[in-house]
PDB file of N, CA and C in Angstrom:
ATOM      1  N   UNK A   1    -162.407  58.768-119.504  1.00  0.00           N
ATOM      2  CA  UNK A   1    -163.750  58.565-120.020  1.00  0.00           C
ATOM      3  C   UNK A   1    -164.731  58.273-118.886  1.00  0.00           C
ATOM      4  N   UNK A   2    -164.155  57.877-117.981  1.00  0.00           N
ATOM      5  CA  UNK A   2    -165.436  57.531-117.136  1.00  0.00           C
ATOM      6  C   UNK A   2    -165.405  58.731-116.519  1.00  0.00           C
ATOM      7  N   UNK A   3    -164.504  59.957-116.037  1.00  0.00           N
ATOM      8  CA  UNK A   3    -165.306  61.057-115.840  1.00  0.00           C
ATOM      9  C   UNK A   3    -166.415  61.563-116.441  1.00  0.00           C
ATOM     10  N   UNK A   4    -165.793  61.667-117.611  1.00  0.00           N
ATOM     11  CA  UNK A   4    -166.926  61.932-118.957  1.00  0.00           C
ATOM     12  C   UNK A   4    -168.637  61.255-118.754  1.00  0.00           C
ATOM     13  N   UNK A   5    -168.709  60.306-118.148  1.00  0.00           N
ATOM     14  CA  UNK A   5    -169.534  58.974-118.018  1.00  0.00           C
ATOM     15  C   UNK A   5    -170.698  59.706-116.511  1.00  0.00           C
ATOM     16  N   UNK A   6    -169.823  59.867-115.860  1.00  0.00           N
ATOM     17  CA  UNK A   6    -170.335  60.301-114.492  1.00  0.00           C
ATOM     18  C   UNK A   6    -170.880  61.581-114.419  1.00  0.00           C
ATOM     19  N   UNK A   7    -170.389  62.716-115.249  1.00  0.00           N
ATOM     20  CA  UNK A   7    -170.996  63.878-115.329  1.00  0.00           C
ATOM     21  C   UNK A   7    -171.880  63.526-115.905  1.00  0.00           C
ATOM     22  N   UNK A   8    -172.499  62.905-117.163  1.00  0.00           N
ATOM     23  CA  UNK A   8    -173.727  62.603-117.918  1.00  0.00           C
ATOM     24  C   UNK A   8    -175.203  62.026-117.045  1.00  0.00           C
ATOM     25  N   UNK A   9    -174.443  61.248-115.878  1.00  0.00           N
ATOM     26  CA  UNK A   9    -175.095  60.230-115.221  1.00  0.00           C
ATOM     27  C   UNK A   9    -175.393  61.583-114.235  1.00  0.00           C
ATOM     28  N   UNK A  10    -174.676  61.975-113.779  1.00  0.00           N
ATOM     29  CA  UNK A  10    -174.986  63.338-112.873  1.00  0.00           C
ATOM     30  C   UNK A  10    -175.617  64.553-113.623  1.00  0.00           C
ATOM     31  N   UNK A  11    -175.968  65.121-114.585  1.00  0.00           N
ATOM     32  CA  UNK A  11    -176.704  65.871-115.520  1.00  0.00           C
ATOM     33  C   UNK A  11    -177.912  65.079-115.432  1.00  0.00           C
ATOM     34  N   UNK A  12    -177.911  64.085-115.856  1.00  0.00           N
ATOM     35  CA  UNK A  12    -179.470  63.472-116.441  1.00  0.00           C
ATOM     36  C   UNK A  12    -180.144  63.161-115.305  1.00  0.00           C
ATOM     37  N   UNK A  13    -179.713  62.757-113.813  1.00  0.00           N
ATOM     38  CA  UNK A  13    -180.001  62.977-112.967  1.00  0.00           C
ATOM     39  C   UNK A  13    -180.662  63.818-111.979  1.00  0.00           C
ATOM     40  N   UNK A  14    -180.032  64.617-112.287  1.00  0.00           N
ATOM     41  CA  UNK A  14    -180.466  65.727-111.656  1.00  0.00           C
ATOM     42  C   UNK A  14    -181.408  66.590-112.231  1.00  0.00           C
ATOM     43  N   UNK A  15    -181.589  66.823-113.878  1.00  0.00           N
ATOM     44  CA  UNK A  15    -182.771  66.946-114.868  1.00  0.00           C
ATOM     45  C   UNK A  15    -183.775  65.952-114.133  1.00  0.00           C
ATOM     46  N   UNK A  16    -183.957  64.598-114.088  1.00  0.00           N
ATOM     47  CA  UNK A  16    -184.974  64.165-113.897  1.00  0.00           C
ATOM     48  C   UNK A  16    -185.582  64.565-112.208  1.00  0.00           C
ATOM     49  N   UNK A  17    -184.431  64.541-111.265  1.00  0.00           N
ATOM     50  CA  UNK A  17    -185.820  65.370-110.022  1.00  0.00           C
ATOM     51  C   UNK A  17    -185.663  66.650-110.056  1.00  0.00           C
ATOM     52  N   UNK A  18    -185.199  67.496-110.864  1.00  0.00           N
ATOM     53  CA  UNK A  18    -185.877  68.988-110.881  1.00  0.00           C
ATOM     54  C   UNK A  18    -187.374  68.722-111.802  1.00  0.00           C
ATOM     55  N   UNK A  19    -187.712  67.776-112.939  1.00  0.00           N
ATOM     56  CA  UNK A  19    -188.508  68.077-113.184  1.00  0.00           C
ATOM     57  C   UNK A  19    -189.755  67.497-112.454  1.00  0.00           C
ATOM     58  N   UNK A  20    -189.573  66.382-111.519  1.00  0.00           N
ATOM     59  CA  UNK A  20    -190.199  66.225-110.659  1.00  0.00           C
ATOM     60  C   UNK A  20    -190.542  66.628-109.546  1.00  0.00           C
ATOM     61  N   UNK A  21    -189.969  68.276-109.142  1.00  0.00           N
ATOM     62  CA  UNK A  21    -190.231  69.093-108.306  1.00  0.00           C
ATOM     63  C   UNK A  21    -191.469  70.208-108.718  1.00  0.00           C
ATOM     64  N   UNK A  22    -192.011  70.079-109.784  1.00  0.00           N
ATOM     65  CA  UNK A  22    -193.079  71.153-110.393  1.00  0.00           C
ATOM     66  C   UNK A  22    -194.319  70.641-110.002  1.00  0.00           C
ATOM     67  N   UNK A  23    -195.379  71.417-109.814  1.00  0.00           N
ATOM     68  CA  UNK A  23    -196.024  70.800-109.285  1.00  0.00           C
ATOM     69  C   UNK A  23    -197.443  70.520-110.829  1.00  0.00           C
ATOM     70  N   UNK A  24    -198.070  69.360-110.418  1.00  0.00           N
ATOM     71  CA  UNK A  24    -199.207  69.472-111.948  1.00  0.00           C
ATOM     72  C   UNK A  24    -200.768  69.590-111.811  1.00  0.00           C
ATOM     73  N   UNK A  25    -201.311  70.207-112.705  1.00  0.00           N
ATOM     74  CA  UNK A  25    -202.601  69.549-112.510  1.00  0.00           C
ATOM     75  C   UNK A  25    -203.541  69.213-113.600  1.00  0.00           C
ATOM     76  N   UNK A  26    -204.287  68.106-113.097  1.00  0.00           N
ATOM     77  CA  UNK A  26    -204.782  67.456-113.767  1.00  0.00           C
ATOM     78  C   UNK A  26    -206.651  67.854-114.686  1.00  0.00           C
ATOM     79  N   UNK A  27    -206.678  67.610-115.750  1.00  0.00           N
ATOM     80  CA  UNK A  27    -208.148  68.099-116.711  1.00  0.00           C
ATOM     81  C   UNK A  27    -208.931  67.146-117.093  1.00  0.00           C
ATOM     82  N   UNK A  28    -209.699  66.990-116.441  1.00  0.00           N
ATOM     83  CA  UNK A  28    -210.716  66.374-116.830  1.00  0.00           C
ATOM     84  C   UNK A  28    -212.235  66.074-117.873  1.00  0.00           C
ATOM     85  N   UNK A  29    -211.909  65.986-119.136  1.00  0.00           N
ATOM     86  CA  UNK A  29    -212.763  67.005-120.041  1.00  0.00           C
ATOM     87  C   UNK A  29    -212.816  66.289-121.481  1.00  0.00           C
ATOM     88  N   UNK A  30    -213.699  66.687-122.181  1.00  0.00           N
ATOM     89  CA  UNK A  30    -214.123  66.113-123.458  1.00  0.00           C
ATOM     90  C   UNK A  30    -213.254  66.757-124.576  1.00  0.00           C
ATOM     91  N   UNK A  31    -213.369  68.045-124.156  1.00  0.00           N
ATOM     92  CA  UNK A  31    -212.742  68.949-125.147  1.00  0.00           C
ATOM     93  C   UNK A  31    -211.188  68.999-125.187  1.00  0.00           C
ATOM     94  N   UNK A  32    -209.826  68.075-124.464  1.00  0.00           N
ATOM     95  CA  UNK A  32    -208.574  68.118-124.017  1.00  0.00           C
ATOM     96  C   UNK A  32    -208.010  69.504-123.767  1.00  0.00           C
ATOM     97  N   UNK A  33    -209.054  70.616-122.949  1.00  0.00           N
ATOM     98  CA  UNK A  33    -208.389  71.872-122.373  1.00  0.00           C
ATOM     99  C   UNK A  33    -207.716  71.335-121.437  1.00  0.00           C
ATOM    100  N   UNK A  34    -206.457  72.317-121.177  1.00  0.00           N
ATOM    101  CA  UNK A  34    -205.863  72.288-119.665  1.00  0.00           C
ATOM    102  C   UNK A  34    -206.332  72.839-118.676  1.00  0.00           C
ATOM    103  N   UNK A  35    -206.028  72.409-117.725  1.00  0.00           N
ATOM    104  CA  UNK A  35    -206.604  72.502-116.302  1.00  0.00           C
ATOM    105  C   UNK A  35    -206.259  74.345-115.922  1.00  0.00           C
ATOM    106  N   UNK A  36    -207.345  74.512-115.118  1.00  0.00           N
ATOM    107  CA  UNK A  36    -207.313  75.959-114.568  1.00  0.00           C
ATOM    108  C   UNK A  36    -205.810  76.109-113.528  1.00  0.00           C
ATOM    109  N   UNK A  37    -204.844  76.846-113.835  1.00  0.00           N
ATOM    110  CA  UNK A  37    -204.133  76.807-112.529  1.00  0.00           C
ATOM    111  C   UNK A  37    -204.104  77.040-111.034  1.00  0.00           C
ATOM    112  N   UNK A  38    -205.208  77.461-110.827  1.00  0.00           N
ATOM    113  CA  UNK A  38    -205.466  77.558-109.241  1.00  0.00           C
ATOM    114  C   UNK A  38    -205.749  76.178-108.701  1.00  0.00           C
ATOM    115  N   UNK A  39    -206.592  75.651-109.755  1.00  0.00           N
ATOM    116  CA  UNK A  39    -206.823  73.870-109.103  1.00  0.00           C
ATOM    117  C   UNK A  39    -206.164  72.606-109.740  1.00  0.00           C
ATOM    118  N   UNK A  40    -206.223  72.044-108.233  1.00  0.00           N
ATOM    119  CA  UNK A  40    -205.532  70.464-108.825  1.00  0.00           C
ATOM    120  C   UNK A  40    -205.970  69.460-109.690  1.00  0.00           C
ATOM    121  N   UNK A  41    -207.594  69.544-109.611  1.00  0.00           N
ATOM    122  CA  UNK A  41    -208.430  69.349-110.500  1.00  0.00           C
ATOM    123  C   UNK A  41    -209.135  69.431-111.373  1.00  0.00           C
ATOM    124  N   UNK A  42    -209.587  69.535-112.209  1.00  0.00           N
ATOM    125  CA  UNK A  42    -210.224  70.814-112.903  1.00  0.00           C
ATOM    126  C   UNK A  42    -211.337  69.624-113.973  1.00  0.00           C
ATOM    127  N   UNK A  43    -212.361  69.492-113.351  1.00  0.00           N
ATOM    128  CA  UNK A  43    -213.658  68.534-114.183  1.00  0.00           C
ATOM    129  C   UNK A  43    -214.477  69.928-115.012  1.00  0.00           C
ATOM    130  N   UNK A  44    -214.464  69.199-115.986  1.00  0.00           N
ATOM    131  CA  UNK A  44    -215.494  70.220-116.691  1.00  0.00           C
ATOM    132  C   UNK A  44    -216.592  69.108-117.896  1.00  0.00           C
ATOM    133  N   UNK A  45    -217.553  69.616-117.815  1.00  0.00           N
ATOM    134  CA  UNK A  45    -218.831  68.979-118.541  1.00  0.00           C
ATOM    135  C   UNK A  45    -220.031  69.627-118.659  1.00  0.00           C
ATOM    136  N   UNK A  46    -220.556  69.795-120.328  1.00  0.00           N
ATOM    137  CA  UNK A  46    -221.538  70.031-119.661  1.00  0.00           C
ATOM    138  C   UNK A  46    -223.049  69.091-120.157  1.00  0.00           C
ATOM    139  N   UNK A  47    -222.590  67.666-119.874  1.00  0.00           N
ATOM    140  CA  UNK A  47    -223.609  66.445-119.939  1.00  0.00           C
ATOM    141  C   UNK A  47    -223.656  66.325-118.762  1.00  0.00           C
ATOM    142  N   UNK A  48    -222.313  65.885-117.747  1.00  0.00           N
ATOM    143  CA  UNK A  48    -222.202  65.083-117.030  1.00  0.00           C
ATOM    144  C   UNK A  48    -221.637  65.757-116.315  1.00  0.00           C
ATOM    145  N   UNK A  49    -222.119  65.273-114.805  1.00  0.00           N
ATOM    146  CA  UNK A  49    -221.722  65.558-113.377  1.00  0.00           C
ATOM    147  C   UNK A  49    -220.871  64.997-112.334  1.00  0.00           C
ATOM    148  N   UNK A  50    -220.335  65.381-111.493  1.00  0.00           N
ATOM    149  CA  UNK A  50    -219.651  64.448-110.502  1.00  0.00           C
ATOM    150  C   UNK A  50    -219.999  63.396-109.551  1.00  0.00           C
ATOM    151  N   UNK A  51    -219.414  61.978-109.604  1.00  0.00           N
ATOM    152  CA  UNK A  51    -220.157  61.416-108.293  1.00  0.00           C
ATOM    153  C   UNK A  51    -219.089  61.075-107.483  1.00  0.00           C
ATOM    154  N   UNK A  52    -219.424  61.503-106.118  1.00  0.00           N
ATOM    155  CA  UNK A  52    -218.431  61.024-105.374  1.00  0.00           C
ATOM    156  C   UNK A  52    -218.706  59.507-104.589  1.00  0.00           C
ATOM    157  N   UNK A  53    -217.914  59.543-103.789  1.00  0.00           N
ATOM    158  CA  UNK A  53    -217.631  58.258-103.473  1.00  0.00           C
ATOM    159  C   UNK A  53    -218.969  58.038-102.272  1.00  0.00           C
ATOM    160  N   UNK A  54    -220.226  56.727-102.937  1.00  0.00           N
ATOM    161  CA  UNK A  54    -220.702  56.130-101.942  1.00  0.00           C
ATOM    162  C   UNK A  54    -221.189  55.503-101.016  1.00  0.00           C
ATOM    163  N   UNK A  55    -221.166  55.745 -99.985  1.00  0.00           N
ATOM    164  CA  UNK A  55    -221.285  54.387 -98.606  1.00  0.00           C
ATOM    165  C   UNK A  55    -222.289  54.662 -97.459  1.00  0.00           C
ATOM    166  N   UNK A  56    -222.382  53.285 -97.044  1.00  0.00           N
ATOM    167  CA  UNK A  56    -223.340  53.474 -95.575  1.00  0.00           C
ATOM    168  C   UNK A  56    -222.327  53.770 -94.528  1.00  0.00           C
ATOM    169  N   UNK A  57    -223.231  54.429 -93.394  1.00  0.00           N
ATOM    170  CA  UNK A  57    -222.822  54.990 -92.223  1.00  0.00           C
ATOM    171  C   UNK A  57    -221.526  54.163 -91.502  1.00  0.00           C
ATOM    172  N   UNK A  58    -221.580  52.424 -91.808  1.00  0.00           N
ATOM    173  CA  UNK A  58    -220.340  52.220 -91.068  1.00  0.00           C
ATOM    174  C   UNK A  58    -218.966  52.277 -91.831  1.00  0.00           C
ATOM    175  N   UNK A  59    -219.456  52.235 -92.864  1.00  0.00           N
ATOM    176  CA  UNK A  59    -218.205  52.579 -94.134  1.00  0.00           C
ATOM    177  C   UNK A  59    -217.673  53.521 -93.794  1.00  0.00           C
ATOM    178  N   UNK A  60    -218.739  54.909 -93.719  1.00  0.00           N
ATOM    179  CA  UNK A  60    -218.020  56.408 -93.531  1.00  0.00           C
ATOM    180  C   UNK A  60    -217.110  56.384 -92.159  1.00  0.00           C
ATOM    181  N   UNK A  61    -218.111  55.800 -91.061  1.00  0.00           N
ATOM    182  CA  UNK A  61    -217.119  56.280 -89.880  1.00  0.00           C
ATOM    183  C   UNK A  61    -216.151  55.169 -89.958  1.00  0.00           C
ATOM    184  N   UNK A  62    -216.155  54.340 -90.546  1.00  0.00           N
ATOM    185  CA  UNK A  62    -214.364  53.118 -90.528  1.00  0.00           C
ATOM    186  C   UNK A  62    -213.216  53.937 -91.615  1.00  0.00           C
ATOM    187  N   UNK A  63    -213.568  55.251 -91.979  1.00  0.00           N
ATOM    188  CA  UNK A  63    -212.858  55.858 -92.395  1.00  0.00           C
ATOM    189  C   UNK A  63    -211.583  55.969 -91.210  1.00  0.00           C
ATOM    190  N   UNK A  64    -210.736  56.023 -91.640  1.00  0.00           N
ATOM    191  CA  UNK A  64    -209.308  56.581 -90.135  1.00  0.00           C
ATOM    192  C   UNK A  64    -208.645  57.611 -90.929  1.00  0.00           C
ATOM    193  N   UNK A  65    -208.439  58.412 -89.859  1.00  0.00           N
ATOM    194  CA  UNK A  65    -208.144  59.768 -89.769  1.00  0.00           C
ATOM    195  C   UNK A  65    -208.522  60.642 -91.448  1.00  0.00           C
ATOM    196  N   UNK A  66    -209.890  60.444 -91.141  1.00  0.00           N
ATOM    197  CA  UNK A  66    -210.350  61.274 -92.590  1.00  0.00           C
ATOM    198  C   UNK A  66    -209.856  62.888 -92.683  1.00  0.00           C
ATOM    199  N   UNK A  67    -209.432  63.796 -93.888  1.00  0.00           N
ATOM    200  CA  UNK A  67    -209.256  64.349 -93.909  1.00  0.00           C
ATOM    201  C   UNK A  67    -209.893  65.734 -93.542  1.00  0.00           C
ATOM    202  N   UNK A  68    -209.838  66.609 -93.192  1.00  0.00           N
ATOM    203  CA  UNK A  68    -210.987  68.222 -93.223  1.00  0.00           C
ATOM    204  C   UNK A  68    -211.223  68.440 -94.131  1.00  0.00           C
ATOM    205  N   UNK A  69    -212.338  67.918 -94.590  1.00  0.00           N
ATOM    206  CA  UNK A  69    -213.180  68.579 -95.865  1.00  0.00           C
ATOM    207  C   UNK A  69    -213.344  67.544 -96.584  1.00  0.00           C
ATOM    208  N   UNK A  70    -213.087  65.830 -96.524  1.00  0.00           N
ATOM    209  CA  UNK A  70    -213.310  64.995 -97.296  1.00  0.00           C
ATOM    210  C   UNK A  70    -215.238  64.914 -97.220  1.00  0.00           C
ATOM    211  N   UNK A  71    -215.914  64.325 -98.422  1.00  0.00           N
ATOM    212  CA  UNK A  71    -216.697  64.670 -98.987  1.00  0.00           C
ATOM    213  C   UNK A  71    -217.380  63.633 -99.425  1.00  0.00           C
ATOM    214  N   UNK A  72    -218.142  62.498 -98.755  1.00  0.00           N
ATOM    215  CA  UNK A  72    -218.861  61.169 -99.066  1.00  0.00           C
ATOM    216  C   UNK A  72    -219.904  61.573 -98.996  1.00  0.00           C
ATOM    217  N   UNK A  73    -220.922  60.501 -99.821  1.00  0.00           N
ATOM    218  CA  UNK A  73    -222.665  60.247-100.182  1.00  0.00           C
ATOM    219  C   UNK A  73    -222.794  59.059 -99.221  1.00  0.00           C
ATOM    220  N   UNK A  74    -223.546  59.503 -98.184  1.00  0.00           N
ATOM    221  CA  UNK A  74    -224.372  58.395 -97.243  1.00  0.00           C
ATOM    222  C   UNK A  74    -225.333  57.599 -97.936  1.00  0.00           C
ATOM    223  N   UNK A  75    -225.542  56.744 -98.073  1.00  0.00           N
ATOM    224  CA  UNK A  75    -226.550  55.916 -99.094  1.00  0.00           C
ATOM    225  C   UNK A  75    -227.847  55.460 -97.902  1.00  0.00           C
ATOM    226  N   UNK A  76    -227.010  55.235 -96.380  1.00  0.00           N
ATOM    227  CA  UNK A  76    -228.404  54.992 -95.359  1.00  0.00           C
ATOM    228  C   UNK A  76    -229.026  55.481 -94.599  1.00  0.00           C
ATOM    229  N   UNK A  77    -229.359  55.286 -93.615  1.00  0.00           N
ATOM    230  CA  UNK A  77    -229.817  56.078 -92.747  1.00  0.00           C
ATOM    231  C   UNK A  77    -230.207  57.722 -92.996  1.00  0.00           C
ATOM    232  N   UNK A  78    -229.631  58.661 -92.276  1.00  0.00           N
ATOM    233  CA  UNK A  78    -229.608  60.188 -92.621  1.00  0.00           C
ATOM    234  C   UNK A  78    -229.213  60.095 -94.046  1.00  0.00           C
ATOM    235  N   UNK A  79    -229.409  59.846 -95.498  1.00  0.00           N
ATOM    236  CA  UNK A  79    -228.764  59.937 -96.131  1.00  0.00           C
ATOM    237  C   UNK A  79    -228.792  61.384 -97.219  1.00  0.00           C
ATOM    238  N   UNK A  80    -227.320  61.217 -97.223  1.00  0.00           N
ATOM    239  CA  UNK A  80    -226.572  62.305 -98.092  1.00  0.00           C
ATOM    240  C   UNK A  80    -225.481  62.864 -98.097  1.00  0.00           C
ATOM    241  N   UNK A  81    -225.232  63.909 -98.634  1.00  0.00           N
ATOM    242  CA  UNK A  81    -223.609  64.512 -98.587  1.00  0.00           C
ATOM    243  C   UNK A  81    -222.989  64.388 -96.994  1.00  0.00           C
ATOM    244  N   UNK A  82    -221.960  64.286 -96.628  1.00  0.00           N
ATOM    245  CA  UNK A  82    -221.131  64.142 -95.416  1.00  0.00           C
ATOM    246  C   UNK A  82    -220.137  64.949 -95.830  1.00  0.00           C
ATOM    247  N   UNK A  83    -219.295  65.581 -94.744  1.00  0.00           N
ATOM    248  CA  UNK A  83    -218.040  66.266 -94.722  1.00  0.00           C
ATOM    249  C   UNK A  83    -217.291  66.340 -93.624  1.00  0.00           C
ATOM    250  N   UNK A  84    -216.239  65.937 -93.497  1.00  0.00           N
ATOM    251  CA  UNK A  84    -215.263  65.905 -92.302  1.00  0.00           C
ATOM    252  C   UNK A  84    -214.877  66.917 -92.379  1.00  0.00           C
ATOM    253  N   UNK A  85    -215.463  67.455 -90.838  1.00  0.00           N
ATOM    254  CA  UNK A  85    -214.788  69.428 -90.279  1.00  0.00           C
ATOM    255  C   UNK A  85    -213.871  69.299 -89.630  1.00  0.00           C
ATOM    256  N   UNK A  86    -213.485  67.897 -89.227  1.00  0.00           N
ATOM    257  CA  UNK A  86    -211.871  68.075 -88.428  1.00  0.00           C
ATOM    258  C   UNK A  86    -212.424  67.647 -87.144  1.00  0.00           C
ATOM    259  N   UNK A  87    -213.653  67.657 -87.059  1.00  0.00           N
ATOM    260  CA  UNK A  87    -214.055  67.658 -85.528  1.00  0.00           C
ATOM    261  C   UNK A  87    -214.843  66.167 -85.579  1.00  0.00           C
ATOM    262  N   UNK A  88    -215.042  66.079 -86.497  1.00  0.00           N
ATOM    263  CA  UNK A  88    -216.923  64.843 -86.658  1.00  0.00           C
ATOM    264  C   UNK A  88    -217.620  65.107 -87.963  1.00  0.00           C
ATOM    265  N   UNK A  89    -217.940  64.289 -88.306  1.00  0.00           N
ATOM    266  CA  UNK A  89    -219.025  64.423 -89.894  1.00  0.00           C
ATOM    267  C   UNK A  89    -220.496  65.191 -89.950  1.00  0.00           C
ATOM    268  N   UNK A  90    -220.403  65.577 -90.575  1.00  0.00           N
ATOM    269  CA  UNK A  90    -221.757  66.617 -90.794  1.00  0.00           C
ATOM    270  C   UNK A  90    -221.891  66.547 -91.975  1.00  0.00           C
ATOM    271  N   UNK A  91    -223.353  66.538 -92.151  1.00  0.00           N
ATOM    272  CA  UNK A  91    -224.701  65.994 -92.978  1.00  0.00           C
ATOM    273  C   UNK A  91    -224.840  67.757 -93.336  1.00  0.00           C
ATOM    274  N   UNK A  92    -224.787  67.580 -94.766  1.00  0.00           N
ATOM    275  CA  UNK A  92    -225.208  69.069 -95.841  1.00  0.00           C
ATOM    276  C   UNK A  92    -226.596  69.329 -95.883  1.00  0.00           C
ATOM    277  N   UNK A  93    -227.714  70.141 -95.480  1.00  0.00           N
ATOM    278  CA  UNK A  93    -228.597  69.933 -95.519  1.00  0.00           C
ATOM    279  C   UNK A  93    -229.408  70.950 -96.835  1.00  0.00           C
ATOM    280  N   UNK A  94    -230.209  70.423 -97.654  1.00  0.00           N
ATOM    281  CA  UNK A  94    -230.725  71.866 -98.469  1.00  0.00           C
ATOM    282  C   UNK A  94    -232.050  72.012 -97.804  1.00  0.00           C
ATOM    283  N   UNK A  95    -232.199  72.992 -97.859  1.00  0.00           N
ATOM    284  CA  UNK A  95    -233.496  73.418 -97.715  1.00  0.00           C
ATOM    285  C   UNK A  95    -234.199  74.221 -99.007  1.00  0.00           C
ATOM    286  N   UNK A  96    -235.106  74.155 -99.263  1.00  0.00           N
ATOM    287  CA  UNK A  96    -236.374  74.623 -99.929  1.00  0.00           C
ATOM    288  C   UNK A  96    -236.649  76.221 -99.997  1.00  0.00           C
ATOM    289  N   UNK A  97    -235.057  77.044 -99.676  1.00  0.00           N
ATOM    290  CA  UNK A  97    -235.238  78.243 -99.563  1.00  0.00           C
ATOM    291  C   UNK A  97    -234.839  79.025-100.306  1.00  0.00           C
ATOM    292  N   UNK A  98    -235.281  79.674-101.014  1.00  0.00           N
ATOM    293  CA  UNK A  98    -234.648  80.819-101.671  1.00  0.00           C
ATOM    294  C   UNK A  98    -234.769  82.103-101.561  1.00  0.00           C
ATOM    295  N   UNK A  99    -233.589  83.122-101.832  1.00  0.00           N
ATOM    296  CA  UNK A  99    -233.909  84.473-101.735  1.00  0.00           C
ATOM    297  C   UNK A  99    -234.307  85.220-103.153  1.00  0.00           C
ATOM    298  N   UNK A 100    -234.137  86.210-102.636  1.00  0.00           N
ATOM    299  CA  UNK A 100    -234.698  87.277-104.493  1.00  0.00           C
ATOM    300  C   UNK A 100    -233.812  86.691-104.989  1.00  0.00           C
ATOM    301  N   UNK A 101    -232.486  86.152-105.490  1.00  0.00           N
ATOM    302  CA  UNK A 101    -231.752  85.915-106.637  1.00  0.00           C
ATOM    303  C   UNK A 101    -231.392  84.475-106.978  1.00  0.00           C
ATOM    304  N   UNK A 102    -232.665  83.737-106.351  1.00  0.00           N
ATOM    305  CA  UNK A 102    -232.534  82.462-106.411  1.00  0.00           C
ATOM    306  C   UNK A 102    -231.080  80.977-105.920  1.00  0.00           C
ATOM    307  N   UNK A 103    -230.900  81.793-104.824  1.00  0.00           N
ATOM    308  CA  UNK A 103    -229.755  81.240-103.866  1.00  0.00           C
ATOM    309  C   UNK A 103    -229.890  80.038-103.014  1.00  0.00           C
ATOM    310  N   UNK A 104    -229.734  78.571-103.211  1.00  0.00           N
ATOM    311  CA  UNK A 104    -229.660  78.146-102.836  1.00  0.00           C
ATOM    312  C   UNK A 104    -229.305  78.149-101.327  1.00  0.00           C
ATOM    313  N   UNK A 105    -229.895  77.573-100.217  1.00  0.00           N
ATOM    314  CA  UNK A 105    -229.268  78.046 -98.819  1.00  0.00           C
ATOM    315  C   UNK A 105    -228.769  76.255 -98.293  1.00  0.00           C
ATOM    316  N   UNK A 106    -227.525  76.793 -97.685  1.00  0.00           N
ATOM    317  CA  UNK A 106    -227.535  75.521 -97.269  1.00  0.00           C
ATOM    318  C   UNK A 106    -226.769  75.876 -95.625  1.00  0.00           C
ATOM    319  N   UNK A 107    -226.957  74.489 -94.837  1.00  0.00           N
ATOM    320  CA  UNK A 107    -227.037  74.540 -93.681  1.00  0.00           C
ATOM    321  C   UNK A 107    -226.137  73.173 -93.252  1.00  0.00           C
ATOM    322  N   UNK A 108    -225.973  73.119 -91.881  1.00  0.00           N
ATOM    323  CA  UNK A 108    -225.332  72.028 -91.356  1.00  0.00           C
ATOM    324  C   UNK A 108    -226.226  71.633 -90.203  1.00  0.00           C
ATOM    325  N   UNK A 109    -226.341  69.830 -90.528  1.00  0.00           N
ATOM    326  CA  UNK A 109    -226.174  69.559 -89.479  1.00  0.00           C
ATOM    327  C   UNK A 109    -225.349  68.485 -88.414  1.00  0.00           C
ATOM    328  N   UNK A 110    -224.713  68.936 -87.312  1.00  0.00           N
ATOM    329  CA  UNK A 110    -223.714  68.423 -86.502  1.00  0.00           C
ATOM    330  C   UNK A 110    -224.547  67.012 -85.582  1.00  0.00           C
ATOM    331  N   UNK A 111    -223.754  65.862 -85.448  1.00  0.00           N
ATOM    332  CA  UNK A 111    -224.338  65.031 -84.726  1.00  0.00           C
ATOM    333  C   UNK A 111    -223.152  64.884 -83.691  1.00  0.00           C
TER     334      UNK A 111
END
């Protein structure tokens, strides 16, 4: 019997990290759709918008080893969107421009 015992313990085992090898993603939403499969995230609304995470200038740079492409709201100084290029943070800039199809332009700037 305790073979019997050990295969069960070894079955149920091994069920539980195969199913923890899949990968998931998560929906964010009024309506309980599932998430798009290309993304890990998937926010959808259409009241409400995203806010990300935000801070003043010494907050952002006491970040350590921020990721490429992480994505903070400066609240001082230069303030506004930030993005870590891997290199240094850069400030999203809009400008007031549009073309014939009403395209937002946007720009960087590097400090």
């Amino acid at each position: 019997m305790t073979k019997g015992y050990l295969k069960i313990v070894l079955l149920l085992s091994s069920f539980l990290f195969s199913v923890g090898g899949f990968s998931q993603s998560v929906s964010i939403s009024s309506t309980g759709a599932a998430p798009d499969t290309t993304a890990m995230l998937d926010v959808s609304s259409s009241t409400k918008g995203l806010l990300v995470p935000r801070m003043t200038a010494v907050q952002k740079n006491a970040i350590a080893n921020p990721a490429t492409g992480l994505l903070v709201y400066q609240t001082d100084g230069d303030e506004g969107f930030y993005y870590y290029s891997g290199a240094g943070w850069l400030l999203l800039v809009t400008t007031v421009a549009t073309d014939r199809q009403r395209t937002l332009l946007y720009t960087t700037k590097g400090f």
